[in-house]
PDB file of N, CA and C in Angstrom:
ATOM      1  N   UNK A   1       7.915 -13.758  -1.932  1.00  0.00           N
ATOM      2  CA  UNK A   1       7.164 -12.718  -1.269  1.00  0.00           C
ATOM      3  C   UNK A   1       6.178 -13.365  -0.301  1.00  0.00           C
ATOM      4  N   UNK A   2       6.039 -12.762   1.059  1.00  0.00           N
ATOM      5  CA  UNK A   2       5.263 -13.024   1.395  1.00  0.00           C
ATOM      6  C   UNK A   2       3.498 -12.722   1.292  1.00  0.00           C
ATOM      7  N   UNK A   3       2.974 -14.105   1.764  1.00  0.00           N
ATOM      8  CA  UNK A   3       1.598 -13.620   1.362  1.00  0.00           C
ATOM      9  C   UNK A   3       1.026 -13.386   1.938  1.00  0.00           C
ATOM     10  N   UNK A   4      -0.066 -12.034   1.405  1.00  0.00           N
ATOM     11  CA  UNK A   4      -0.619 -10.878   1.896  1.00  0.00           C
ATOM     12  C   UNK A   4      -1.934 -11.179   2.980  1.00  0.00           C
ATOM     13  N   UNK A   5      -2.339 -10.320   3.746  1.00  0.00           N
ATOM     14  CA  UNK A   5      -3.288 -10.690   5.015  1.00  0.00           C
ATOM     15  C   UNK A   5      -4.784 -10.216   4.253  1.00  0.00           C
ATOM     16  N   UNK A   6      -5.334 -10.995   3.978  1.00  0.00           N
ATOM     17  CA  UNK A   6      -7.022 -10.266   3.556  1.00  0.00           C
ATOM     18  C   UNK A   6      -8.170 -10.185   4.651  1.00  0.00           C
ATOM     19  N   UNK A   7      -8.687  -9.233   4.855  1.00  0.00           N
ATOM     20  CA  UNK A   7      -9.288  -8.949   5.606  1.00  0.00           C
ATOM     21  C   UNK A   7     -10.705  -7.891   4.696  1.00  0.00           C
ATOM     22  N   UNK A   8     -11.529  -7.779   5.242  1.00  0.00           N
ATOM     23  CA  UNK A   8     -12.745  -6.799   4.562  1.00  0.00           C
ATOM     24  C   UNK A   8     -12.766  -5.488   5.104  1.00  0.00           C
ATOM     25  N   UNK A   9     -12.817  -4.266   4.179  1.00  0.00           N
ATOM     26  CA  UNK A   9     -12.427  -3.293   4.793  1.00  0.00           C
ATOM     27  C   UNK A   9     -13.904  -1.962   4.569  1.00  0.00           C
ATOM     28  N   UNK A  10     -14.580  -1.672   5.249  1.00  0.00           N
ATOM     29  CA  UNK A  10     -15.984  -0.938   4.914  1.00  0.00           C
ATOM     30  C   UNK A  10     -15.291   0.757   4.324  1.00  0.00           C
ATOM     31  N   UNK A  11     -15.999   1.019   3.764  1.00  0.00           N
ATOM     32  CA  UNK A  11     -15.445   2.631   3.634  1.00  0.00           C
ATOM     33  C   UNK A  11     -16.594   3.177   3.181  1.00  0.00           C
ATOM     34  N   UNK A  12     -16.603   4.672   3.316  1.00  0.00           N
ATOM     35  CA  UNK A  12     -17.918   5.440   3.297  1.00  0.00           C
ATOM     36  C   UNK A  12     -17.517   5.254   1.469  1.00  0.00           C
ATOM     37  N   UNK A  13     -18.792   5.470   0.959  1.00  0.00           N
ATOM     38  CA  UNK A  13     -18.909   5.589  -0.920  1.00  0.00           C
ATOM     39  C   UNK A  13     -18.499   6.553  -1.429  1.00  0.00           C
ATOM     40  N   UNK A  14     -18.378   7.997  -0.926  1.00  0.00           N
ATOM     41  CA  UNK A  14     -17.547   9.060  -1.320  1.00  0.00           C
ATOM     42  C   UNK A  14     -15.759   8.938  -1.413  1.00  0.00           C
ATOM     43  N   UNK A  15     -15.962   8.430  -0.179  1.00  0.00           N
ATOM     44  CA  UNK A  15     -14.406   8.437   0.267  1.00  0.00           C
ATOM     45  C   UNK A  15     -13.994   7.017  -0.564  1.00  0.00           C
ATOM     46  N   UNK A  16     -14.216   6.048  -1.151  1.00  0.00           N
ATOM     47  CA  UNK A  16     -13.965   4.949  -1.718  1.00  0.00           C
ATOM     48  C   UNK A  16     -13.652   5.466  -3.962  1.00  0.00           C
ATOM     49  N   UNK A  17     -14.776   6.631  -3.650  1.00  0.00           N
ATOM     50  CA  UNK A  17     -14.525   7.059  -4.994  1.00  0.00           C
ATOM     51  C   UNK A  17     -13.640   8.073  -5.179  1.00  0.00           C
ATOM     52  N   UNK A  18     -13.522   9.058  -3.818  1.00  0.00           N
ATOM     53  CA  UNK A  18     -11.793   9.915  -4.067  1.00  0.00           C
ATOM     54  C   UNK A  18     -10.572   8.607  -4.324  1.00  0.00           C
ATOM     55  N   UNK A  19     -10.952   7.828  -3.738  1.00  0.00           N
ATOM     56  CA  UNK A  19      -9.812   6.825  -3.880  1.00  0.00           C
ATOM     57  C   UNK A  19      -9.020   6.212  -4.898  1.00  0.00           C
ATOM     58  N   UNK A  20     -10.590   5.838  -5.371  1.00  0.00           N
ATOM     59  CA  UNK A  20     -10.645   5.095  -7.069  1.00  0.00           C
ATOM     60  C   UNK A  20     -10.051   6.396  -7.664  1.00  0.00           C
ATOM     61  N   UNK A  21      -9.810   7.615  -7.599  1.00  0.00           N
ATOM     62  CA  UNK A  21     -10.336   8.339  -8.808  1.00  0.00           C
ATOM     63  C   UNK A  21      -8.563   8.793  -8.889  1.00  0.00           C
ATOM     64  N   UNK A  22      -8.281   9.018  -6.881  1.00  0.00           N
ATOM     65  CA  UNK A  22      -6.397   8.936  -6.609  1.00  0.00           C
ATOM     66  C   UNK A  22      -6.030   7.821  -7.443  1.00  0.00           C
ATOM     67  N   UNK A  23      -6.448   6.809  -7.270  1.00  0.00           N
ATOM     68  CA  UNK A  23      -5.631   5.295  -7.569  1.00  0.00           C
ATOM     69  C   UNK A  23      -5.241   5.400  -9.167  1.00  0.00           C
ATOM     70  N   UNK A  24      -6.794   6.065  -9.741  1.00  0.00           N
ATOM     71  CA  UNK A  24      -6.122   5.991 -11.233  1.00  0.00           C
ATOM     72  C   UNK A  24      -5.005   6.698 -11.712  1.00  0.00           C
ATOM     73  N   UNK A  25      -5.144   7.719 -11.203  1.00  0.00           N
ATOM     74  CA  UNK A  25      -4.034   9.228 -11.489  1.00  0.00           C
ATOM     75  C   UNK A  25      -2.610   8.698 -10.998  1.00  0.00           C
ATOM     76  N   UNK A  26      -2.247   7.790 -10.300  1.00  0.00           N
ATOM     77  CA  UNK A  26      -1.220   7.413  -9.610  1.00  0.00           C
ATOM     78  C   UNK A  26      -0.780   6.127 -10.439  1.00  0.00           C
ATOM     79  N   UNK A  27      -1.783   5.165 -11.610  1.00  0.00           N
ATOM     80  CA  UNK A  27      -1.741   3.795 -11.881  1.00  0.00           C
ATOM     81  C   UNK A  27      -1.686   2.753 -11.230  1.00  0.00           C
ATOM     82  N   UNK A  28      -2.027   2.930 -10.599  1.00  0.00           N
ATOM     83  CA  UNK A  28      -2.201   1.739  -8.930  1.00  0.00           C
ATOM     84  C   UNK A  28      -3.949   1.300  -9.188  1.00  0.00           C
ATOM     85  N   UNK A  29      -3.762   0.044  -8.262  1.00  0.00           N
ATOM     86  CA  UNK A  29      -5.538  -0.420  -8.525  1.00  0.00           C
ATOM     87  C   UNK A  29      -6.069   0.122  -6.935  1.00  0.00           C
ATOM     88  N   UNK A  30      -7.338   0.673  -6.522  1.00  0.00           N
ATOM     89  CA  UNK A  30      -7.593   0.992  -5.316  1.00  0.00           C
ATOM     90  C   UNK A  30      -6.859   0.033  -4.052  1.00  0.00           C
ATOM     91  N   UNK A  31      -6.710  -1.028  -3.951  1.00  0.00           N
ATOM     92  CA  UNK A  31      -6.061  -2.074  -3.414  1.00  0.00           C
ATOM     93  C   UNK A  31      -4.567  -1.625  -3.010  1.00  0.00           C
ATOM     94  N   UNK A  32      -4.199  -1.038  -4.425  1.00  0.00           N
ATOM     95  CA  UNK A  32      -2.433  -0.863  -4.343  1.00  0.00           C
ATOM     96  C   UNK A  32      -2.610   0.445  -3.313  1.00  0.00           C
ATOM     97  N   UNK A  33      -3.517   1.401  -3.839  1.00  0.00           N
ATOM     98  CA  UNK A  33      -3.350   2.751  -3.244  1.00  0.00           C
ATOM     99  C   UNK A  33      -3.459   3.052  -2.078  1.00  0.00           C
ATOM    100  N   UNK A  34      -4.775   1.990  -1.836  1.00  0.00           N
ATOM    101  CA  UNK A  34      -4.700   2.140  -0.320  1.00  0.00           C
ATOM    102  C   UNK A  34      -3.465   1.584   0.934  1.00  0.00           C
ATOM    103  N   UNK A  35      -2.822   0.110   0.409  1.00  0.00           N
ATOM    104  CA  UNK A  35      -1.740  -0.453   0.774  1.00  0.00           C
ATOM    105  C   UNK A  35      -0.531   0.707   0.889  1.00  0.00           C
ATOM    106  N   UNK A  36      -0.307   1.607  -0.434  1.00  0.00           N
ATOM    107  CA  UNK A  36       0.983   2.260  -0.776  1.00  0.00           C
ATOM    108  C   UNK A  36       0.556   3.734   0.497  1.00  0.00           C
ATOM    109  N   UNK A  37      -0.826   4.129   0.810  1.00  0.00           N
ATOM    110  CA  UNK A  37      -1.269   5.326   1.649  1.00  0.00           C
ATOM    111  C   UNK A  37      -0.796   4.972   3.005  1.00  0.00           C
ATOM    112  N   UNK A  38      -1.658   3.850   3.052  1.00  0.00           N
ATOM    113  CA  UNK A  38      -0.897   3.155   4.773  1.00  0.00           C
ATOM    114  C   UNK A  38       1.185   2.797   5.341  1.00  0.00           C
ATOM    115  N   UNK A  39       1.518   2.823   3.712  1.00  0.00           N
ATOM    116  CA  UNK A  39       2.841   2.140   4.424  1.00  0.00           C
ATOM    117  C   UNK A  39       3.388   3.408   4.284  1.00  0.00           C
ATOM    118  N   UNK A  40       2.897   4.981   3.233  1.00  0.00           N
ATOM    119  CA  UNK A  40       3.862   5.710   3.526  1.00  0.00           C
ATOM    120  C   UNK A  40       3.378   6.819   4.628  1.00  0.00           C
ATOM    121  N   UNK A  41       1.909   6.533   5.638  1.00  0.00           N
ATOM    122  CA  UNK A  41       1.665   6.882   6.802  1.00  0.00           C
ATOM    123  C   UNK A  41       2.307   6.275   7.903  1.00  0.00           C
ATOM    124  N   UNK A  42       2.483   5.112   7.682  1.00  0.00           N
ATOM    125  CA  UNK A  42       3.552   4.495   8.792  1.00  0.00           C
ATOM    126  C   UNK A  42       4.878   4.729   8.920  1.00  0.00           C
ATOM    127  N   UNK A  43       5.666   4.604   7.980  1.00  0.00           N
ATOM    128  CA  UNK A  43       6.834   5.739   7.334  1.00  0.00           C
ATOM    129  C   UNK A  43       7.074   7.045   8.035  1.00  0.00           C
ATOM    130  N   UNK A  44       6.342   7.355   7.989  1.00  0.00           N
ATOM    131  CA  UNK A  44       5.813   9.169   8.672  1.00  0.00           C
ATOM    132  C   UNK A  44       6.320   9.442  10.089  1.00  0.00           C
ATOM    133  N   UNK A  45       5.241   7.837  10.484  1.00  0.00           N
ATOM    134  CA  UNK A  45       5.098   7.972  12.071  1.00  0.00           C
ATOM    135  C   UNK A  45       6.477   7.350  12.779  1.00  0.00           C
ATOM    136  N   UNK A  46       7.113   7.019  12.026  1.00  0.00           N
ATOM    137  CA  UNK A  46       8.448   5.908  12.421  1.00  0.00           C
ATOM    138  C   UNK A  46       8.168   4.602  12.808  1.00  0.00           C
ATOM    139  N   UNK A  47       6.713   4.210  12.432  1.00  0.00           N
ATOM    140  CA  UNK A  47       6.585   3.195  12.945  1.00  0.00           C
ATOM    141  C   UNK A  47       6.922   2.011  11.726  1.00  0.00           C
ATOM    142  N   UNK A  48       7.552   2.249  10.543  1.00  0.00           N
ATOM    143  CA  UNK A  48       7.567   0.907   9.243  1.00  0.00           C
ATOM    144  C   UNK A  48       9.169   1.218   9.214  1.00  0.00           C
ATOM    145  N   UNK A  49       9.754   0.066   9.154  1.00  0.00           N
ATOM    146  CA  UNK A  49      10.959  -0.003   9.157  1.00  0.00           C
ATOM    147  C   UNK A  49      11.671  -0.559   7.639  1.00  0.00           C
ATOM    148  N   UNK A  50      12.092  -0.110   6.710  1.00  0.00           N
ATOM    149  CA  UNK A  50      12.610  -0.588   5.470  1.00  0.00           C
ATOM    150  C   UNK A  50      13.189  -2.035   5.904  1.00  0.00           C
ATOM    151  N   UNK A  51      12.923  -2.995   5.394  1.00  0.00           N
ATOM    152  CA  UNK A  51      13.994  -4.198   5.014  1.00  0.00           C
ATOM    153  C   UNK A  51      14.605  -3.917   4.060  1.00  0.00           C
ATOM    154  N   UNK A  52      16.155  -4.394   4.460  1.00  0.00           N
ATOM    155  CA  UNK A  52      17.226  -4.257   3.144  1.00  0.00           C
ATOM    156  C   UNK A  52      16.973  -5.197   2.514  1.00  0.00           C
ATOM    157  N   UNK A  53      17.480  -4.696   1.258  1.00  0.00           N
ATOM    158  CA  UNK A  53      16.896  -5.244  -0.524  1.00  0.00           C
ATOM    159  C   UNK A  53      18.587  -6.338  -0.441  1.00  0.00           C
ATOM    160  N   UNK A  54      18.162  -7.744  -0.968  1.00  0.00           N
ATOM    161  CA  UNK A  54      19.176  -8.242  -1.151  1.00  0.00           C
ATOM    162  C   UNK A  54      19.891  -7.461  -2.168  1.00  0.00           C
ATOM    163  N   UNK A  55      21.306  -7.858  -2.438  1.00  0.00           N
ATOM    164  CA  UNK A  55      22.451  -7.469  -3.913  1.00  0.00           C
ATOM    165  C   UNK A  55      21.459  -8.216  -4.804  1.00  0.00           C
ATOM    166  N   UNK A  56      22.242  -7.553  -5.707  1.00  0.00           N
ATOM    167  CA  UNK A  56      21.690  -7.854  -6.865  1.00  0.00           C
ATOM    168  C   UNK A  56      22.122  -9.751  -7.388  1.00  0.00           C
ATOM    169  N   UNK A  57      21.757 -10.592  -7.516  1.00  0.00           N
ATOM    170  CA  UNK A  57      21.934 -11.585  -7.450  1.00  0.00           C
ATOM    171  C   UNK A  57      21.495 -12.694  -6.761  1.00  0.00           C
ATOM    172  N   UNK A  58      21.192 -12.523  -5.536  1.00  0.00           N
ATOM    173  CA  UNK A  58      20.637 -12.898  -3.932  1.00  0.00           C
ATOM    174  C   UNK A  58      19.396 -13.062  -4.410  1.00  0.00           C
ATOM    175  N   UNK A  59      18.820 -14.252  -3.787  1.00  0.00           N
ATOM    176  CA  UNK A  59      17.498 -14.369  -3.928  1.00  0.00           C
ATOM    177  C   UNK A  59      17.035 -13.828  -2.509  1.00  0.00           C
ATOM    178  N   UNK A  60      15.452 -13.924  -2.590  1.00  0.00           N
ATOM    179  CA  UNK A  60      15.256 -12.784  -1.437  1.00  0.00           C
ATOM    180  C   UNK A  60      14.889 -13.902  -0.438  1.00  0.00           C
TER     181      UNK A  60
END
């Protein structure tokens, strides 16, 4: 897998605790939720393109 880009991300304190509060209800850590919000907004827009999943066997 490749490794991930870290960067610091500010968010208002309300909106950080709808997040936390989505993230739990979903089992994701705020980190995952916000990652999993963005890729299935990009999804949306046509802008994220699936990579095909090797066979089963194939390393990736």
């Amino acid at each position: 897998m490749p490794k991930k880009k870290n960067f610091p991300l500010r968010l208002d304190p309300e909106l950080y605790a709808i997040l936390e509060r989505w993230a739990q209800d979903e089992f994701r850590s705020v980190n995952g939720h916000i990652e999993y919000l963005l890729r299935e907004a990009a999804k949306k827009a046509g802008r994220w393109k699936e990579k095909p999943r090797p066979s089963r066997g194939e390393k990736e």
